[in-house]
N, C-alpha and C. Protein backbone atom coordinates (compact mmCIF):
# COMPACT_ATOMS: atom_id res chain seq x y z
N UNK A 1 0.82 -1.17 0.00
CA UNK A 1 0.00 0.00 0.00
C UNK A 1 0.87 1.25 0.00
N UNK A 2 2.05 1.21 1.01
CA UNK A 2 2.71 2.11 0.41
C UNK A 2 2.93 2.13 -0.43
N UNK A 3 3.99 1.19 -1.28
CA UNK A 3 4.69 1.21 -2.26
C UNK A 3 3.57 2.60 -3.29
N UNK A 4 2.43 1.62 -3.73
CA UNK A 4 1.37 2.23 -4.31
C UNK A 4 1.16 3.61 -4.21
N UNK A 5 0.88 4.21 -2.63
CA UNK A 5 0.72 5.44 -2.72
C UNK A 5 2.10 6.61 -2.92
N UNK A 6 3.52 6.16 -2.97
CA UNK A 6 4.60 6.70 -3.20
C UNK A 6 4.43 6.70 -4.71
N UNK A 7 4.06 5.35 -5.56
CA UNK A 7 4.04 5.70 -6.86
C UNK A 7 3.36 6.73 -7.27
N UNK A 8 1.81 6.91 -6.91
CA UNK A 8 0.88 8.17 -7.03
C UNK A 8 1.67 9.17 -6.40
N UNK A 9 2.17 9.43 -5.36
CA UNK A 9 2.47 10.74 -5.05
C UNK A 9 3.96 11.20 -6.14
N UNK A 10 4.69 10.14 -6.69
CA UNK A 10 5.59 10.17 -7.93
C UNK A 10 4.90 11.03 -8.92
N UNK A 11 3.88 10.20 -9.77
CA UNK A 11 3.10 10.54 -10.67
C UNK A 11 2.81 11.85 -10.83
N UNK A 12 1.63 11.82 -9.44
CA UNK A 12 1.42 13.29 -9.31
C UNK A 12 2.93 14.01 -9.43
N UNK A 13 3.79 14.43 -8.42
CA UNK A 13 4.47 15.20 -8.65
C UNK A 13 5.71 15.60 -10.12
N UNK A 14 5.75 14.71 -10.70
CA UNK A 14 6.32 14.49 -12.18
C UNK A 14 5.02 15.36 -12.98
N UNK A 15 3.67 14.65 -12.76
CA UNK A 15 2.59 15.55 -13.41
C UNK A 15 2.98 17.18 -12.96
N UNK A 16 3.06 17.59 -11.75
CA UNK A 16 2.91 19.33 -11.27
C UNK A 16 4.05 19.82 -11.68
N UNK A 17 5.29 18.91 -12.23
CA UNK A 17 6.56 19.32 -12.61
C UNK A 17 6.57 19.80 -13.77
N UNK A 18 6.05 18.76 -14.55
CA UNK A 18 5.47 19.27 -16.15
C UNK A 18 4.81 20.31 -16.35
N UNK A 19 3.75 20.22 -15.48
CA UNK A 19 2.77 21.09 -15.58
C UNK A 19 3.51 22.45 -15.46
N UNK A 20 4.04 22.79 -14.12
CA UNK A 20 5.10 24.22 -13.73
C UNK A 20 6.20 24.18 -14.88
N UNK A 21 6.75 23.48 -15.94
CA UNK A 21 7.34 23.77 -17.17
C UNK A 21 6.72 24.21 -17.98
N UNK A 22 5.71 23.67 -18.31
CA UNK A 22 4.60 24.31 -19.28
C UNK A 22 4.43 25.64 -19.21
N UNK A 23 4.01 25.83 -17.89
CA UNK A 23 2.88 26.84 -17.56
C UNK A 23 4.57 28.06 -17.97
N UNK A 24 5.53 27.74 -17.19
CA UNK A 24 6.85 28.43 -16.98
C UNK A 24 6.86 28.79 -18.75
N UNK A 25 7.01 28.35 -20.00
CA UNK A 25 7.35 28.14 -21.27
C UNK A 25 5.96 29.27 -21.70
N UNK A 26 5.06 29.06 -21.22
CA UNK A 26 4.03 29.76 -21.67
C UNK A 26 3.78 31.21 -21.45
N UNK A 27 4.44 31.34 -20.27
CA UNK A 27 4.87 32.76 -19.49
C UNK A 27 5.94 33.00 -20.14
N UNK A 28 6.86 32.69 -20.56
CA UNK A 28 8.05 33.07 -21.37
C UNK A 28 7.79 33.41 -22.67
N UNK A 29 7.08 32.37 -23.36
CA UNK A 29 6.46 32.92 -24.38
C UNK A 29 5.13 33.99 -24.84
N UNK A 30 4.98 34.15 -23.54
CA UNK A 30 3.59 35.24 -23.81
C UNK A 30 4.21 36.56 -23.55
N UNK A 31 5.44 36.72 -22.61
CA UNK A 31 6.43 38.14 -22.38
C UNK A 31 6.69 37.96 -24.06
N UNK A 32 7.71 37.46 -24.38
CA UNK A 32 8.28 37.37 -25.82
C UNK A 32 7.15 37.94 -26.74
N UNK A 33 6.58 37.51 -26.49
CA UNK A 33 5.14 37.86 -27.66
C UNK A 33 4.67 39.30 -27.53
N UNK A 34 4.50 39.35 -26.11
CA UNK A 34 4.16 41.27 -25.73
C UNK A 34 5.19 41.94 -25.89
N UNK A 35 6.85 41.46 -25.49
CA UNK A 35 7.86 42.62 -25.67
C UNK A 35 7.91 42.65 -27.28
N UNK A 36 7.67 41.52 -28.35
CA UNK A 36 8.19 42.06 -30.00
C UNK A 36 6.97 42.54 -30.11
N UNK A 37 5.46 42.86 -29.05
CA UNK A 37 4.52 43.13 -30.06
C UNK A 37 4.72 44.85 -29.13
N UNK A 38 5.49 44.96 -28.19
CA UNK A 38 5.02 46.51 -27.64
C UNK A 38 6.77 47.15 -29.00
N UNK A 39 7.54 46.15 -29.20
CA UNK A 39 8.53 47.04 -30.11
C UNK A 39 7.97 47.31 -31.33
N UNK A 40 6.66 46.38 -32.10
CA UNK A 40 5.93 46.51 -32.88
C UNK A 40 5.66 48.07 -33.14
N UNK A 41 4.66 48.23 -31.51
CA UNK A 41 3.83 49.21 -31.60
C UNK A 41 5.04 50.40 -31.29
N UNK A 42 5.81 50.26 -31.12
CA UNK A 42 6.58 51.64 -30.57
C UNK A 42 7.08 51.66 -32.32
N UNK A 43 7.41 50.78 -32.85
CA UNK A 43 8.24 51.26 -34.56
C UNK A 43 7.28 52.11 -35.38
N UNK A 44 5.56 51.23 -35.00
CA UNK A 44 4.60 52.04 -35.65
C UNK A 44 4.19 53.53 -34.66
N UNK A 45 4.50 53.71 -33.75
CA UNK A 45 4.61 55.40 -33.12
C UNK A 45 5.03 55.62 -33.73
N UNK A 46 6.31 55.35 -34.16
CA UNK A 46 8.06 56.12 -34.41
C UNK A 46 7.32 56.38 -36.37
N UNK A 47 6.89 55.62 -36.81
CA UNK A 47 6.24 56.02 -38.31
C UNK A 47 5.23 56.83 -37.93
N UNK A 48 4.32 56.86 -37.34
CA UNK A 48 2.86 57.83 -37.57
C UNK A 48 3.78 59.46 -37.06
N UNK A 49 4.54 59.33 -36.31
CA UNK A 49 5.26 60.61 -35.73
C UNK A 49 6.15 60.73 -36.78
N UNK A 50 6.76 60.42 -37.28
CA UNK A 50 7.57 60.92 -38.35
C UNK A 50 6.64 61.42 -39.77
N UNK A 51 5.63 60.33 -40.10
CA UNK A 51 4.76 60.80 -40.53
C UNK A 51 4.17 62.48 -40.51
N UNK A 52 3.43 62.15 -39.15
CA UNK A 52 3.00 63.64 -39.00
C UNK A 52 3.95 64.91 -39.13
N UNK A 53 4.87 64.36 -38.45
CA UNK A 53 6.02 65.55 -38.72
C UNK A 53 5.76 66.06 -40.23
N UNK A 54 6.66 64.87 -41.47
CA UNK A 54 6.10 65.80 -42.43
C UNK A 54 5.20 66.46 -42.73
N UNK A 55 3.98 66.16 -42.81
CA UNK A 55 2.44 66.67 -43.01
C UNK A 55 2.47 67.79 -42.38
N UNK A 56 3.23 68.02 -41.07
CA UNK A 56 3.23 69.32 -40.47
C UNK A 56 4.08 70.15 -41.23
N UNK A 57 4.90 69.53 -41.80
CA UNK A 57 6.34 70.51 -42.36
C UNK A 57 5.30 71.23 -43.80
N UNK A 58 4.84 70.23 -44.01
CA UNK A 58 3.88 70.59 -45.75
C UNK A 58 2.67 71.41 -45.75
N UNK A 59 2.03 71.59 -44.19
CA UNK A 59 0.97 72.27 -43.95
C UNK A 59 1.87 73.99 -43.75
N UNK A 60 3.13 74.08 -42.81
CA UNK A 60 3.75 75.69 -42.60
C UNK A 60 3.82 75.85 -44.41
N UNK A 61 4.97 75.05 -45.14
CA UNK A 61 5.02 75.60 -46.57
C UNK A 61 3.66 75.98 -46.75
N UNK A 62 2.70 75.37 -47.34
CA UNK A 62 1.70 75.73 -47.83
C UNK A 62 1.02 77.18 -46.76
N UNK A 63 1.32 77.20 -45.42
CA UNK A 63 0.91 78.59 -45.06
C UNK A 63 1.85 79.53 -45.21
N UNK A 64 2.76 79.27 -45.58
CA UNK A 64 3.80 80.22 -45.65
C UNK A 64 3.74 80.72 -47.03
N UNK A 65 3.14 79.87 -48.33
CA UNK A 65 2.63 80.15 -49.66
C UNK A 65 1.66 81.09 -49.67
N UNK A 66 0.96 80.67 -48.93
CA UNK A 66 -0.32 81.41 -49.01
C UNK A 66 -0.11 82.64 -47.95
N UNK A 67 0.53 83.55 -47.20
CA UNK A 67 1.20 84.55 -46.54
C UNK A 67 1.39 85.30 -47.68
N UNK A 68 2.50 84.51 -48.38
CA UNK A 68 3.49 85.04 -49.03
C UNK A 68 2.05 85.88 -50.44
N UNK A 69 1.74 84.80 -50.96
CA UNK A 69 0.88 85.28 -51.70
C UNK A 69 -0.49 86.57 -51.63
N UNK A 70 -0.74 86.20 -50.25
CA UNK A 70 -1.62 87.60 -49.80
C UNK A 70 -0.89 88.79 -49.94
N UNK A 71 0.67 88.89 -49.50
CA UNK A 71 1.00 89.83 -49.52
C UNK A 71 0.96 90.37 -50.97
N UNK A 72 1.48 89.63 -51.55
CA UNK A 72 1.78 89.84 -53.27
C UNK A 72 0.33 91.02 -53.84
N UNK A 73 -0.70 89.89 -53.37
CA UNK A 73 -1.98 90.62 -53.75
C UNK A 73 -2.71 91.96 -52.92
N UNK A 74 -1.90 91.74 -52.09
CA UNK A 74 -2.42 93.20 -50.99
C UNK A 74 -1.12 94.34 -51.64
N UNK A 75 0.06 94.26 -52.26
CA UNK A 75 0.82 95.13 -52.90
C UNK A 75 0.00 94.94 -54.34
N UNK A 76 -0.17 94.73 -54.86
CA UNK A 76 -1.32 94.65 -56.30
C UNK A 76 -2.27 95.88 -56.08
N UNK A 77 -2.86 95.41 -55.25
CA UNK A 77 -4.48 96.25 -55.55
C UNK A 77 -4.02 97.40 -54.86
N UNK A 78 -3.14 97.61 -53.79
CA UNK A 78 -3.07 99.20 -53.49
C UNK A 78 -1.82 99.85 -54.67
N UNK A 79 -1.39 99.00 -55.53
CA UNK A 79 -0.41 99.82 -56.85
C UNK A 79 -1.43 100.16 -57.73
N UNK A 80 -2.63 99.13 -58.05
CA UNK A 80 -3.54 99.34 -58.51
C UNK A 80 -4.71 100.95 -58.64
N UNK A 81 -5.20 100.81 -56.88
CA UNK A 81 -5.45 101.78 -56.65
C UNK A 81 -4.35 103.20 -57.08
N UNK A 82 -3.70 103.19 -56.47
CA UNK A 82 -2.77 104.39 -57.14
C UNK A 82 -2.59 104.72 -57.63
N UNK A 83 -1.97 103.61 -58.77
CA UNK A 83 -2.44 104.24 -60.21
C UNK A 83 -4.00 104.52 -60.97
N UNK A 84 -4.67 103.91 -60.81
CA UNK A 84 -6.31 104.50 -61.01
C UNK A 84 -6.19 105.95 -60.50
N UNK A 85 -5.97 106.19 -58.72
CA UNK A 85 -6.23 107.63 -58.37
C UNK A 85 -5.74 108.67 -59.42
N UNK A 86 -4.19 107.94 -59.63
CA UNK A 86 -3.41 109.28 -60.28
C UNK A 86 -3.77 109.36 -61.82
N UNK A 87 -4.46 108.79 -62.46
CA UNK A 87 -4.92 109.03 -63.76
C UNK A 87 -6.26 109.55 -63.56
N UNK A 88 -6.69 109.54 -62.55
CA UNK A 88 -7.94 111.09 -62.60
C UNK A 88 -7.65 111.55 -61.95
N UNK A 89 -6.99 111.80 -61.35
CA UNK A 89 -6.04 113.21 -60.55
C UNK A 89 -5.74 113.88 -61.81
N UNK A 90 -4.77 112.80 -62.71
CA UNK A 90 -4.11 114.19 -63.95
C UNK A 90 -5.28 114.01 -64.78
N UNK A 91 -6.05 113.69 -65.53
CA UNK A 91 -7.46 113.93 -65.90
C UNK A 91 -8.20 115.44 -65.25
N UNK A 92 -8.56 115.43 -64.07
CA UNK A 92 -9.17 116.24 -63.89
C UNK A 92 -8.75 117.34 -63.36
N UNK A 93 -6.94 117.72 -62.97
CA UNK A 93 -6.04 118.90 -63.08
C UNK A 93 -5.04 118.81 -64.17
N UNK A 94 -5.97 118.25 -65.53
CA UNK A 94 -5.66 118.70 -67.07
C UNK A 94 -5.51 119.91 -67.00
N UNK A 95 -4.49 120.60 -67.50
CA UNK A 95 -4.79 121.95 -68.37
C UNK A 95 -5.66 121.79 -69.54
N UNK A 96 -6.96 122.56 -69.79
CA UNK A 96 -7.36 122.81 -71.33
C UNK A 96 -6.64 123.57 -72.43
């Protein structure tokens, strides 16, 4: 009867041995799995931020185009004006 119950308590403990390898392999492999999947997600930060960066760099040009260009057109229409004024200015202090 001993003999018997030393074999079971064998068994069993060879079984909880395995078992605590397993379980141990599975925990090792589930870190492994989260640390290449959090370097995953940090490579895809490191793209959407570099990303945006440009898009930001392409949004100042384009406001800096369009600055640039208001000004252009705000020196236009007051050369414009000016010259309009001064051709009926001398128009209407013509000598006859």
């Amino acid at each position: 009867m001993e003999k018997k119950d030393q074999s079971v308590r064998s068994q069993v403990a060879i079984r909880c041995a395995k078992a605590a390898i397993l379980l141990y392999a599975l925990a090792n492999r589930h870190s492994k799995a989260t640390i290449n999947n959090e370097d995953e997600e940090k490579e895809m930060l490191k793209r959407e931020i570099e990303d945006l960066k440009v898009e930001m760099a392409r949004e100042r040009m384009k406001t800096k185009k369009i600055n640039l260009c208001s000004l252009v057109e705000v020196a236009l229409q007051v050369s414009v004006v000016l010259f309009v004024s001064s051709f009926f200015l001398m128009l209407a202090f013509k000598p006859n």
